[in-house]
N, C-alpha and C. Protein backbone atom coordinates (compact mmCIF):
# COMPACT_ATOMS: atom_id res chain seq x y z
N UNK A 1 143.26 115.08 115.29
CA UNK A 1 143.06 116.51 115.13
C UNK A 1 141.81 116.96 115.87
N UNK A 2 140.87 115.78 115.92
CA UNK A 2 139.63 116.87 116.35
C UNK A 2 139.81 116.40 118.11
N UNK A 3 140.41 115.67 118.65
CA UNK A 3 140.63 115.77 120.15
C UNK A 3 141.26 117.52 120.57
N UNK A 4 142.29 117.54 119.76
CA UNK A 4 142.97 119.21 120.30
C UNK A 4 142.01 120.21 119.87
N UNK A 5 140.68 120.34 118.91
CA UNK A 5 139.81 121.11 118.95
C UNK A 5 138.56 121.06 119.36
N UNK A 6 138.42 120.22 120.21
CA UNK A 6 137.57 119.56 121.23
C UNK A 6 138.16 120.14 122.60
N UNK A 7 139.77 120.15 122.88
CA UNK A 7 140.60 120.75 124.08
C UNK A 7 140.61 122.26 123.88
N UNK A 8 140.83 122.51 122.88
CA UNK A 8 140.62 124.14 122.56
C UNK A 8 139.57 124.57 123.07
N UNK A 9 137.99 124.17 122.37
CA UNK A 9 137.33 124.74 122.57
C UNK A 9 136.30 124.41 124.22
N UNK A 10 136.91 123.52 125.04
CA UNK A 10 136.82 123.93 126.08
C UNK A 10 137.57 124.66 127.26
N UNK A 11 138.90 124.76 126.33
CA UNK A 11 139.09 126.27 127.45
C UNK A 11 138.91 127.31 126.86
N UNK A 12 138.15 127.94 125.86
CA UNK A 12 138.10 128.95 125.29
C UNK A 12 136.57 128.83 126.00
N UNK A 13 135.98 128.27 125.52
CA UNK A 13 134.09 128.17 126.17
C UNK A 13 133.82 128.06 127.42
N UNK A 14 135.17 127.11 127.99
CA UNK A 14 134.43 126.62 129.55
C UNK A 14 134.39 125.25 129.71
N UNK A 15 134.45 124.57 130.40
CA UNK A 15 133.97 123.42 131.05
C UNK A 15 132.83 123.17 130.95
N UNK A 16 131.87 122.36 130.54
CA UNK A 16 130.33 121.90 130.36
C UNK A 16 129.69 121.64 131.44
N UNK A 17 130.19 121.23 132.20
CA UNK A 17 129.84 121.05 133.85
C UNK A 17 129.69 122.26 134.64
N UNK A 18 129.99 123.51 134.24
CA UNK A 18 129.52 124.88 134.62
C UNK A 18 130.47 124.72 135.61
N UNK A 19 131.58 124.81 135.87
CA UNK A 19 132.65 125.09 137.13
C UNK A 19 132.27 126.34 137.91
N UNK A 20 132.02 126.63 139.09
CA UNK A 20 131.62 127.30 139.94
C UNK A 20 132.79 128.20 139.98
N UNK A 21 132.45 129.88 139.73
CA UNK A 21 133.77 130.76 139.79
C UNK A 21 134.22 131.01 140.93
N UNK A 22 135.56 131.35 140.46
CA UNK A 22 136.51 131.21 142.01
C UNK A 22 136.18 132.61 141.97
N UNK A 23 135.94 133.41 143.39
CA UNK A 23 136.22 134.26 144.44
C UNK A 23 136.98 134.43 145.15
N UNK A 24 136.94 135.78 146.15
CA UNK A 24 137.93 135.86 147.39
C UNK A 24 136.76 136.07 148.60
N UNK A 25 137.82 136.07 149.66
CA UNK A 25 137.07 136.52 150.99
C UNK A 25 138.17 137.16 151.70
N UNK A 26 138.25 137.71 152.69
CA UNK A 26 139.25 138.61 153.53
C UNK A 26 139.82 137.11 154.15
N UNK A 27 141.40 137.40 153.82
CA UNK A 27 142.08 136.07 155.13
C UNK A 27 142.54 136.87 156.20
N UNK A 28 143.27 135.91 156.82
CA UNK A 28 143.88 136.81 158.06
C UNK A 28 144.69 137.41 157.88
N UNK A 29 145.32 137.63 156.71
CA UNK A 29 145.94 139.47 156.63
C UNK A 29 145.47 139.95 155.85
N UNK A 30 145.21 141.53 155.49
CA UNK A 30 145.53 142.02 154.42
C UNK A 30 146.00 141.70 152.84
N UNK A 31 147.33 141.72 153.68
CA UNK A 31 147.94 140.57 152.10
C UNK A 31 147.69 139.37 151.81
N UNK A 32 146.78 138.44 152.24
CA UNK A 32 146.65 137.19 151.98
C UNK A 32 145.13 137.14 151.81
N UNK A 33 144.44 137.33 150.56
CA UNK A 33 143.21 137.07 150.45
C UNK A 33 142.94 135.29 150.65
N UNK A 34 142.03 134.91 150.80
CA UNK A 34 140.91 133.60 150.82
C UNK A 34 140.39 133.11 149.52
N UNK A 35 140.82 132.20 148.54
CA UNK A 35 140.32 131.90 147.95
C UNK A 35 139.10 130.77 148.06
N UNK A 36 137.97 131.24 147.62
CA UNK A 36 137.14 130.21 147.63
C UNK A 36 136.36 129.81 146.86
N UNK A 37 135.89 128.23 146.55
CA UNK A 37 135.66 127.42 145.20
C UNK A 37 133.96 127.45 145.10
N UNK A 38 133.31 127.55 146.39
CA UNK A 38 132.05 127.35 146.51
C UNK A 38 130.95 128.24 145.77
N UNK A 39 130.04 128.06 144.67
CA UNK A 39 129.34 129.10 144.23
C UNK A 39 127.85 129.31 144.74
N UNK A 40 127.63 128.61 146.46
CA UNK A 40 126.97 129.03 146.93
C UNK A 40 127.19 129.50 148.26
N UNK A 41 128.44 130.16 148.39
CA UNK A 41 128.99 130.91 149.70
C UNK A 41 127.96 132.24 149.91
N UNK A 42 127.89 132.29 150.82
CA UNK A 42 127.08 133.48 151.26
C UNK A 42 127.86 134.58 151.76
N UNK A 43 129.00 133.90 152.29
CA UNK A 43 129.79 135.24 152.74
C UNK A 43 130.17 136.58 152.04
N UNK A 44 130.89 137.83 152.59
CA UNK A 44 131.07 138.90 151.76
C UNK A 44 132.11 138.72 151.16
N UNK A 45 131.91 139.18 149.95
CA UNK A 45 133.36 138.57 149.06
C UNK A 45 134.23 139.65 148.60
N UNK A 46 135.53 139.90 148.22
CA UNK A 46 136.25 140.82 148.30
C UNK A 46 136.05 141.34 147.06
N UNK A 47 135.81 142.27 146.34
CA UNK A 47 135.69 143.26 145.07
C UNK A 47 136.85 143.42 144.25
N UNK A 48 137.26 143.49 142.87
CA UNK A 48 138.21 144.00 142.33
C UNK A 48 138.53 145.14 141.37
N UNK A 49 139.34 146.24 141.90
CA UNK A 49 139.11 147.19 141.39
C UNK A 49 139.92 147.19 139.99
């Protein structure tokens, strides 16, 4: 029992290792944004309205 509330409460909290949030960036179309994993990208990143 306490493994599945040990699994719970890291996807409710997060990962402990601080997982770096996913972003976008412009791809080569329009319709196809860039996902990217890096949380020290410098590039401009796409906004969501």
């Amino acid at each position: 029992m306490s493994k599945i509330i040990s699994a719970l409460k890291r996807t409710i909290a997060g990962a402990p290792d601080g997982e770096a949030p996913v972003h976008f960036h412009q791809g080569m179309t329009d319709s196809f944004p860039e996902v990217c994993h890096d949380g020290r990208c410098d590039r401009p990143q796409l906004q969501v309205r």
